[in-house]
Structures are given as structure tokens and as C-alpha cells.
PDB file of N, CA and C in Angstrom:
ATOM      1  N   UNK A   1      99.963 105.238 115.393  1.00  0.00           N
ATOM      2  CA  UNK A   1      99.979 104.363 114.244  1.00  0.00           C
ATOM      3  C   UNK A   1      99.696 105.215 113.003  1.00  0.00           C
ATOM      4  N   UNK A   2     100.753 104.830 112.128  1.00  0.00           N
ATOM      5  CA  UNK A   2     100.337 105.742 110.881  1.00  0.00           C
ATOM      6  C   UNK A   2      99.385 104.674 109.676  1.00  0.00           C
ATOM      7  N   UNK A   3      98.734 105.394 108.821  1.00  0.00           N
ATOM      8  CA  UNK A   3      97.424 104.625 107.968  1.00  0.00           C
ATOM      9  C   UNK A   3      97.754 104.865 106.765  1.00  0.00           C
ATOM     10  N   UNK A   4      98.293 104.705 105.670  1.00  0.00           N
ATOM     11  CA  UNK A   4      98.371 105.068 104.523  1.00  0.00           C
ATOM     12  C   UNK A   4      97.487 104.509 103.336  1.00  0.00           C
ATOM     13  N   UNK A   5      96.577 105.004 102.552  1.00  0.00           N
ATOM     14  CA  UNK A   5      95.838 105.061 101.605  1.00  0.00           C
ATOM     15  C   UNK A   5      96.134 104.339 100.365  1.00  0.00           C
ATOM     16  N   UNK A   6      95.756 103.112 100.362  1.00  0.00           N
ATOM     17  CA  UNK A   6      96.606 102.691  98.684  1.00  0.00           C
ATOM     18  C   UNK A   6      94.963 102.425  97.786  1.00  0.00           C
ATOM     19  N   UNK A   7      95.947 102.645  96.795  1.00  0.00           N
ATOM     20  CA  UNK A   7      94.285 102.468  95.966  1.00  0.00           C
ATOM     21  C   UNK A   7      94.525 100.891  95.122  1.00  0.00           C
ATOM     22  N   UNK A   8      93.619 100.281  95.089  1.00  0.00           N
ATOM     23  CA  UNK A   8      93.566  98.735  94.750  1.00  0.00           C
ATOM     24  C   UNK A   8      93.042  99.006  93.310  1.00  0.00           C
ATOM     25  N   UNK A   9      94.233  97.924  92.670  1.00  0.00           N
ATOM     26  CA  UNK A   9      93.835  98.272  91.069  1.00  0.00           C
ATOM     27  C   UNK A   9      93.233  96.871  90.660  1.00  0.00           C
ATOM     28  N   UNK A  10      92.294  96.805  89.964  1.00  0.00           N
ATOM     29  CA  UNK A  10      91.419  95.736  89.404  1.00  0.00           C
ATOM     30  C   UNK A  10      92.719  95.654  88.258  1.00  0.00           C
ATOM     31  N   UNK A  11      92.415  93.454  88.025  1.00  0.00           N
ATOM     32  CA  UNK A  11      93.357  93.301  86.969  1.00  0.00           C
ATOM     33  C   UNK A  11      93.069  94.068  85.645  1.00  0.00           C
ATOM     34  N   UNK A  12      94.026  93.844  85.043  1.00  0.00           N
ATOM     35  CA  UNK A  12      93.836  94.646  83.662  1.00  0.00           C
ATOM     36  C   UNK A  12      93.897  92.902  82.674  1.00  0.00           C
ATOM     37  N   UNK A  13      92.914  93.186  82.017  1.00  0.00           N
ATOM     38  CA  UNK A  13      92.513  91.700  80.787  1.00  0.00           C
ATOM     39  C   UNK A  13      93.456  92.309  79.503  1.00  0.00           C
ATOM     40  N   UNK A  14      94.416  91.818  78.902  1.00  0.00           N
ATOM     41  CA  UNK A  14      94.790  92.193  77.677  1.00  0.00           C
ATOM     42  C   UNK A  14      94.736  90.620  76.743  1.00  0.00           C
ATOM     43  N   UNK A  15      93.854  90.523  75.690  1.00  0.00           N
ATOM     44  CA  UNK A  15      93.267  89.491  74.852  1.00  0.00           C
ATOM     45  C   UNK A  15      92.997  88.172  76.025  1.00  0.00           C
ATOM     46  N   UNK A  16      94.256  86.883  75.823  1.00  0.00           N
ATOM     47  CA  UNK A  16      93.382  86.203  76.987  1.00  0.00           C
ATOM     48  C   UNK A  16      94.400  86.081  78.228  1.00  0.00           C
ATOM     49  N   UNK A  17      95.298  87.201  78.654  1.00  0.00           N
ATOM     50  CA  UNK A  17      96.172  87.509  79.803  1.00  0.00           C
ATOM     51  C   UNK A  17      95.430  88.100  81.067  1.00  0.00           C
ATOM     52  N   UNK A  18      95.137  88.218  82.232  1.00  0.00           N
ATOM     53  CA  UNK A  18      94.710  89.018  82.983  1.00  0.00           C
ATOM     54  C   UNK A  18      96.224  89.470  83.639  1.00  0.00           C
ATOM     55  N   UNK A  19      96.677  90.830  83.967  1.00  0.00           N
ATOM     56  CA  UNK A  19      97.556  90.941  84.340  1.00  0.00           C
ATOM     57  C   UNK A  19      97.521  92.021  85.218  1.00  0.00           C
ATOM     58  N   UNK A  20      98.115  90.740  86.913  1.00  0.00           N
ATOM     59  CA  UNK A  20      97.725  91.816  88.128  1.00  0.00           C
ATOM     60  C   UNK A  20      98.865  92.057  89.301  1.00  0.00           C
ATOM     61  N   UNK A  21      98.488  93.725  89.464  1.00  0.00           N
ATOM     62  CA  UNK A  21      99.803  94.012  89.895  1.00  0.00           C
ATOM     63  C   UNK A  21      99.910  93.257  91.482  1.00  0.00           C
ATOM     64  N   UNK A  22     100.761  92.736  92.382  1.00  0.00           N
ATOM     65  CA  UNK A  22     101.066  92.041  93.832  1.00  0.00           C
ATOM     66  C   UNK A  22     101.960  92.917  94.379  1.00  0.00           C
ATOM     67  N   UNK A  23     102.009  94.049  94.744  1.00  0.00           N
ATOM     68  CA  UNK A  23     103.045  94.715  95.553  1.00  0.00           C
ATOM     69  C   UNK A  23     103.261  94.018  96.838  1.00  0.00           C
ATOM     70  N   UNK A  24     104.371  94.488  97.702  1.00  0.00           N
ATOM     71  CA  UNK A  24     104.398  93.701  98.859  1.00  0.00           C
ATOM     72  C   UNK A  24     105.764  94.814  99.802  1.00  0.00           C
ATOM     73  N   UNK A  25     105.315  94.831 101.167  1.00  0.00           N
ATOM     74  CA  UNK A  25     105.674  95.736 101.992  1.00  0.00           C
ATOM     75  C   UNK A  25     107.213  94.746 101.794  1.00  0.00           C
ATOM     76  N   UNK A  26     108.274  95.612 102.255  1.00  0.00           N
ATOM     77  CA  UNK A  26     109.517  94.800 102.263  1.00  0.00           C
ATOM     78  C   UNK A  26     109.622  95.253 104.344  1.00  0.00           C
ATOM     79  N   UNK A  27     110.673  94.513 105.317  1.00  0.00           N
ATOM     80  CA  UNK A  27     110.728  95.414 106.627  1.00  0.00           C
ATOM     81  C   UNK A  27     111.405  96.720 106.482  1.00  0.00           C
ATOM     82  N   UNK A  28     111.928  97.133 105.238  1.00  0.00           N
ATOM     83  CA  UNK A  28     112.733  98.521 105.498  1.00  0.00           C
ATOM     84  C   UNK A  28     111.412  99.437 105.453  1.00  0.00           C
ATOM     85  N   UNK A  29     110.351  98.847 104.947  1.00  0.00           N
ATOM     86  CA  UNK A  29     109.399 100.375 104.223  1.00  0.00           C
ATOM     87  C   UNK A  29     109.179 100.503 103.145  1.00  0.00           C
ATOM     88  N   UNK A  30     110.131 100.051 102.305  1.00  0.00           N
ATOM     89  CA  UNK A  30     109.722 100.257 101.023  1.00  0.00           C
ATOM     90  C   UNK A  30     108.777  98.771 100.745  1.00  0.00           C
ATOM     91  N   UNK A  31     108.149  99.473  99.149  1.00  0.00           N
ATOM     92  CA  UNK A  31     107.549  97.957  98.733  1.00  0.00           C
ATOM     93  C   UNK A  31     108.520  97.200  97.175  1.00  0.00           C
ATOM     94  N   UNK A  32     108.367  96.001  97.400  1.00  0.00           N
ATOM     95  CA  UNK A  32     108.448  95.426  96.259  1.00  0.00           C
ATOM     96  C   UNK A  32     107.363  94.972  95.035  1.00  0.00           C
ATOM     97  N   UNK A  33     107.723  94.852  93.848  1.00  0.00           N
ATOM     98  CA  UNK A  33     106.702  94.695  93.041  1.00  0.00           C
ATOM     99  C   UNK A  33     106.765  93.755  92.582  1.00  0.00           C
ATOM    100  N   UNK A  34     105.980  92.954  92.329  1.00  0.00           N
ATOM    101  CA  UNK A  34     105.221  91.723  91.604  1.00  0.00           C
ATOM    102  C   UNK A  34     104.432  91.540  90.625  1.00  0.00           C
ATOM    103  N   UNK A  35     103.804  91.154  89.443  1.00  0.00           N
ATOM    104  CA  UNK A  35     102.831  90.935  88.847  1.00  0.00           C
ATOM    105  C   UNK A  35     102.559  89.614  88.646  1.00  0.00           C
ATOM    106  N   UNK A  36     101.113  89.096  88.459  1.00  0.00           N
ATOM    107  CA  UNK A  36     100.959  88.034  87.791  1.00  0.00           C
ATOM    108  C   UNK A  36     100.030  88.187  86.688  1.00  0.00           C
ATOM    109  N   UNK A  37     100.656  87.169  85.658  1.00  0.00           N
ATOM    110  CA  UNK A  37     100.062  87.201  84.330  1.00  0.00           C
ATOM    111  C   UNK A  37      99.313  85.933  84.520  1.00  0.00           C
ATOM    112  N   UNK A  38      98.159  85.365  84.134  1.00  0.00           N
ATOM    113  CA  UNK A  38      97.204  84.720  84.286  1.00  0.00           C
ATOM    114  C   UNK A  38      96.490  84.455  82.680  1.00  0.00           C
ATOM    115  N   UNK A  39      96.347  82.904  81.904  1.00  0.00           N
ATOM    116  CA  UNK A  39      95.604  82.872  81.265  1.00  0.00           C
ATOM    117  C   UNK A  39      95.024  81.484  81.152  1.00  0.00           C
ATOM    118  N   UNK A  40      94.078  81.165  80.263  1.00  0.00           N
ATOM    119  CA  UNK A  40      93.757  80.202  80.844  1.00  0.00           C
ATOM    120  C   UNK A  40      92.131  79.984  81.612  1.00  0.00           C
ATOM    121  N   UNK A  41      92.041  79.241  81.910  1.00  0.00           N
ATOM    122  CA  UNK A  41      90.489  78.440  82.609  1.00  0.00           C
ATOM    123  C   UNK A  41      90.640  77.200  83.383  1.00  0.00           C
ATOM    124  N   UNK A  42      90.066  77.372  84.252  1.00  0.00           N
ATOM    125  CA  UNK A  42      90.272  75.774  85.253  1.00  0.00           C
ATOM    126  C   UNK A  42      91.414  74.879  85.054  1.00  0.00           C
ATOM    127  N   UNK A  43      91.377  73.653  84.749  1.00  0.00           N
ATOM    128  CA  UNK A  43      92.541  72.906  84.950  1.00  0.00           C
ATOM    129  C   UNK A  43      93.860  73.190  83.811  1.00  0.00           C
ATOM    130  N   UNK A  44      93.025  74.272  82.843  1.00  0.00           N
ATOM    131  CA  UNK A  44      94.222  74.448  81.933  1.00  0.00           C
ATOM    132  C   UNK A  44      94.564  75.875  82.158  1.00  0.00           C
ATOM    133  N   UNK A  45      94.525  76.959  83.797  1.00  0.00           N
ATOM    134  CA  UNK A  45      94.982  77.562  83.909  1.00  0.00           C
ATOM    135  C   UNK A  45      96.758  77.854  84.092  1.00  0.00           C
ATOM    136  N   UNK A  46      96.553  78.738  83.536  1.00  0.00           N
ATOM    137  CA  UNK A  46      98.531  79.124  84.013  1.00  0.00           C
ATOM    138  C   UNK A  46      98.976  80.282  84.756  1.00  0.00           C
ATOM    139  N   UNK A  47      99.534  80.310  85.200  1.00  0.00           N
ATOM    140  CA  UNK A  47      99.753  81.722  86.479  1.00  0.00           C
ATOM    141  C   UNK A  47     100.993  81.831  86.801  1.00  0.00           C
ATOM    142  N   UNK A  48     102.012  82.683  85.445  1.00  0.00           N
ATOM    143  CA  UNK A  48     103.315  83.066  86.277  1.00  0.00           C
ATOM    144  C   UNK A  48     103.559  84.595  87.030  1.00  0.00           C
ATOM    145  N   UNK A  49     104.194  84.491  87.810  1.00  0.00           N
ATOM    146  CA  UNK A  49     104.385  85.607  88.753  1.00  0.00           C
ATOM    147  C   UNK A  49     105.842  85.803  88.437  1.00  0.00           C
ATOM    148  N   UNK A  50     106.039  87.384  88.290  1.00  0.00           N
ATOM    149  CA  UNK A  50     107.511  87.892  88.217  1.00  0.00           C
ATOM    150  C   UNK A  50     107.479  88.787  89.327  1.00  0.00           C
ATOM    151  N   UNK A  51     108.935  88.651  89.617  1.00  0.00           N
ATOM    152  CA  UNK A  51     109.378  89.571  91.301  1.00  0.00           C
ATOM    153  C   UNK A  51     110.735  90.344  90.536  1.00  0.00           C
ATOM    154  N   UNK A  52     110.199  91.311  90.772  1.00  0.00           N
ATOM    155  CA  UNK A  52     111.515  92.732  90.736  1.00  0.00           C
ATOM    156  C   UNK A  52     112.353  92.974  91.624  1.00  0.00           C
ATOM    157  N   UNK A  53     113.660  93.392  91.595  1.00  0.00           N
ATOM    158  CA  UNK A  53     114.879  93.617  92.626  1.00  0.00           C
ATOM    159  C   UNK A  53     114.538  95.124  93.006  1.00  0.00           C
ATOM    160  N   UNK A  54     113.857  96.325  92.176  1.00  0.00           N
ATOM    161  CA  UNK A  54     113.949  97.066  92.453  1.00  0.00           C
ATOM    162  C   UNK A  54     112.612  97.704  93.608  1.00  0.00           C
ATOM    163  N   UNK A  55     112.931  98.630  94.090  1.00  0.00           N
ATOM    164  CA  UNK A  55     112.499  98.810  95.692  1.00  0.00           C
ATOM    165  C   UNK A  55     111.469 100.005  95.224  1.00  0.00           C
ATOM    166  N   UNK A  56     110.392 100.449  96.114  1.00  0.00           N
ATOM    167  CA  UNK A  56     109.542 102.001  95.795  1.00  0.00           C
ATOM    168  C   UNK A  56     108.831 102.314  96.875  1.00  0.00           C
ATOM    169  N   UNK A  57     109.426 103.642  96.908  1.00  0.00           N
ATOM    170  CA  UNK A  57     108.493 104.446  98.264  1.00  0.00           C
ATOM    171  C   UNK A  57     107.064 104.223  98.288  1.00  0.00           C
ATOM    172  N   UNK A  58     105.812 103.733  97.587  1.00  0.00           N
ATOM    173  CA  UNK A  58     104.736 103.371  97.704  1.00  0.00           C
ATOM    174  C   UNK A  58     104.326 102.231  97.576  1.00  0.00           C
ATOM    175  N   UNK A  59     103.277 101.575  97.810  1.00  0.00           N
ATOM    176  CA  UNK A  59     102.329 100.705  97.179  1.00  0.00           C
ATOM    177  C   UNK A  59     102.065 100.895  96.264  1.00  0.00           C
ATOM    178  N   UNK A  60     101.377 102.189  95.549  1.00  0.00           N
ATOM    179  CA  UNK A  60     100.901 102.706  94.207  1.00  0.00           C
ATOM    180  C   UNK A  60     102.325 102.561  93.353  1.00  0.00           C
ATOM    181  N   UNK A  61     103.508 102.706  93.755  1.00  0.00           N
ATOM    182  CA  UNK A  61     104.164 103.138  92.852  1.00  0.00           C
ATOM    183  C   UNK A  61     105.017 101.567  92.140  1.00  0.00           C
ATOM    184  N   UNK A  62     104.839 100.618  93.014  1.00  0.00           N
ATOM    185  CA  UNK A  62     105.361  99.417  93.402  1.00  0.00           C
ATOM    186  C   UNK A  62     104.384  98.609  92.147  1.00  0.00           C
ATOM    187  N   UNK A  63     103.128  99.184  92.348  1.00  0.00           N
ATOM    188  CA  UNK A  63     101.680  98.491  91.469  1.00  0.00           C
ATOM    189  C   UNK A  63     101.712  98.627  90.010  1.00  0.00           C
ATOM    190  N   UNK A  64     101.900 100.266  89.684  1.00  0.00           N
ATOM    191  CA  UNK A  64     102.347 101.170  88.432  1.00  0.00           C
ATOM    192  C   UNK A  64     103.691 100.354  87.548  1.00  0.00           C
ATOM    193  N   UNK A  65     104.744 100.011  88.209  1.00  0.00           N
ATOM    194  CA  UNK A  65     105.563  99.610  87.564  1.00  0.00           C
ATOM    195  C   UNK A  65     104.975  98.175  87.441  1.00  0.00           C
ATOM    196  N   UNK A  66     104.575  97.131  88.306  1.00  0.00           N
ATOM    197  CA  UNK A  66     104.194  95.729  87.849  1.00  0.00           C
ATOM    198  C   UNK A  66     103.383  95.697  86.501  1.00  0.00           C
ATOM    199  N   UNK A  67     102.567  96.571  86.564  1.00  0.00           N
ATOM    200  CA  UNK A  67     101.191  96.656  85.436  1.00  0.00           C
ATOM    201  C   UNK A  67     102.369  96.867  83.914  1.00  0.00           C
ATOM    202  N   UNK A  68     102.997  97.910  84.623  1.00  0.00           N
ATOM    203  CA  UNK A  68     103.732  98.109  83.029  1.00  0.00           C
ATOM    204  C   UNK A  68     104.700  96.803  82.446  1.00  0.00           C
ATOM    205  N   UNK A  69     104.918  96.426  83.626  1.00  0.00           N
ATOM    206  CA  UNK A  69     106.359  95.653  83.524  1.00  0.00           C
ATOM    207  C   UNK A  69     104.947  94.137  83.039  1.00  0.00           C
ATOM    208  N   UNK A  70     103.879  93.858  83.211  1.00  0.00           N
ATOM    209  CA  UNK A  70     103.170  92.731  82.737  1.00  0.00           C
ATOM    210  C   UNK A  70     102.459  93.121  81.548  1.00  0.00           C
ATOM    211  N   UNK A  71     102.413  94.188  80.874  1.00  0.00           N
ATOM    212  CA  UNK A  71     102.005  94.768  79.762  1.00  0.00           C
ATOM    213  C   UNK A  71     103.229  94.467  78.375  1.00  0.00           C
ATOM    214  N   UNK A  72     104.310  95.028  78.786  1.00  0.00           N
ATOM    215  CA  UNK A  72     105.605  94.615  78.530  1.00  0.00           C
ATOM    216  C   UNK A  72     105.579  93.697  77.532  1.00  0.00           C
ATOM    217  N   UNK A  73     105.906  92.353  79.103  1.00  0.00           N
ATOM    218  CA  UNK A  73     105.848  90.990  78.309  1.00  0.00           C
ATOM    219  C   UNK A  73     104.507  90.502  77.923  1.00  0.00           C
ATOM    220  N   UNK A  74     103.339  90.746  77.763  1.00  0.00           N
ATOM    221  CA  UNK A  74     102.333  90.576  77.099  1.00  0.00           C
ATOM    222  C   UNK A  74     102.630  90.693  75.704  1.00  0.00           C
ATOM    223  N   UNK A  75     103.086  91.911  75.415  1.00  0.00           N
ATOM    224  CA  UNK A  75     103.571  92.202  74.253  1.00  0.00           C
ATOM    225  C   UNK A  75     104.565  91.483  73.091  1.00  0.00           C
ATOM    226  N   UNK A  76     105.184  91.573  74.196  1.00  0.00           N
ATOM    227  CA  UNK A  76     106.728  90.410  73.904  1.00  0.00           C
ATOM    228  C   UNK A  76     106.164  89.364  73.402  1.00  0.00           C
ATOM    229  N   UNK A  77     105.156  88.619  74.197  1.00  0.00           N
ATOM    230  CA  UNK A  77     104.972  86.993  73.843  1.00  0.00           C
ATOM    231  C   UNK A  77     104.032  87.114  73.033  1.00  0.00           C
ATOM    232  N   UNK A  78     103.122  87.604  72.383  1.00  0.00           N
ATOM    233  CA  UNK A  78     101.843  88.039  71.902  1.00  0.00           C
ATOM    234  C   UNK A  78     102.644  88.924  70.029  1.00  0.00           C
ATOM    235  N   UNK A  79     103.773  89.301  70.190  1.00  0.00           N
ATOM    236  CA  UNK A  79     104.221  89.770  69.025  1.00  0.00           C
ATOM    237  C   UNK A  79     104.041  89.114  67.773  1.00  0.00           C
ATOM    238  N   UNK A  80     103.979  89.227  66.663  1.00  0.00           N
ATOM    239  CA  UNK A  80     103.677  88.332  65.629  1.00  0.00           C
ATOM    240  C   UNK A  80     104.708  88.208  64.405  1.00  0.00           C
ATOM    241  N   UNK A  81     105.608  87.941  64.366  1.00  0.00           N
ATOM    242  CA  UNK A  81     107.181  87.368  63.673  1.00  0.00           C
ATOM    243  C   UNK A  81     107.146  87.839  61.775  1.00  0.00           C
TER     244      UNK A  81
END
């Protein structure tokens, strides 16, 4: 049995977003990436999750792109016109 080492990333808080990466094993081996953006408190929480098409030889590397890719649109929606 092989064991591979992933390192678990605590969400990252940007103003009132928490945004956390969800990787996920696919059966080929590779992982897919996920994030969820989170803001909000109890019944007036909100929690959308985005899923990527694209594939990555790690967990870490699967995590790295979610964080960026929920930083992103943080930005995006958070911009000021």
C-alpha cells in the first residue's frame, strides 16, 4: 500500500468570505479541485462550491489552484465599480 503525505490547508478568511480549498481523488489518480466560498452566520449563511474540469497529479496541487481560483472570484465580486 502506498501513503502519500498531503498537507491540510486551514481556510483562508478574506473580509467576510472564508475560502476553502475541497480537492477530491478522481478513480484514474488524479485529483479534482473544488473550493468553497462561505459567508455569512447561521441561518443567513451561504456556501457556494465551484468544481473544475481540470485534473492534477496531487492533492496539494488540486488545493493550490482552488485557493487561487476562490481568491479570484472574491475579488471579482468584492470589486468596487
Amino acid at each position: 500500500m502506498i501513503f502519500t503525505k498531503t498537507i491540510e490547508q486551514t481556510p483562508l478568511t478574506m473580509g467576510k468570505y472564508r475560502i476553502a480549498a475541497c480537492p477530491r481523488q478522481l478513480p484514474c489518480g488524479q485529483f479534482a479541485a473544488q473550493v468553497s466560498i462561505a459567508s455569512g452566520r447561521g441561518s443567513a449563511c451561504t456556501d457556494r462550491v465551484m468544481r473544475f474540469h481540470e485534473e492534477f497529479p496531487s492533492h496539494d496541487a488540486a488545493a493550490q489552484f482552488s485557493i487561487a481560483q476562490g481568491i479570484d472570484w472574491v475579488h471579482a465580486t468584492t470589486r468596487t465599480h
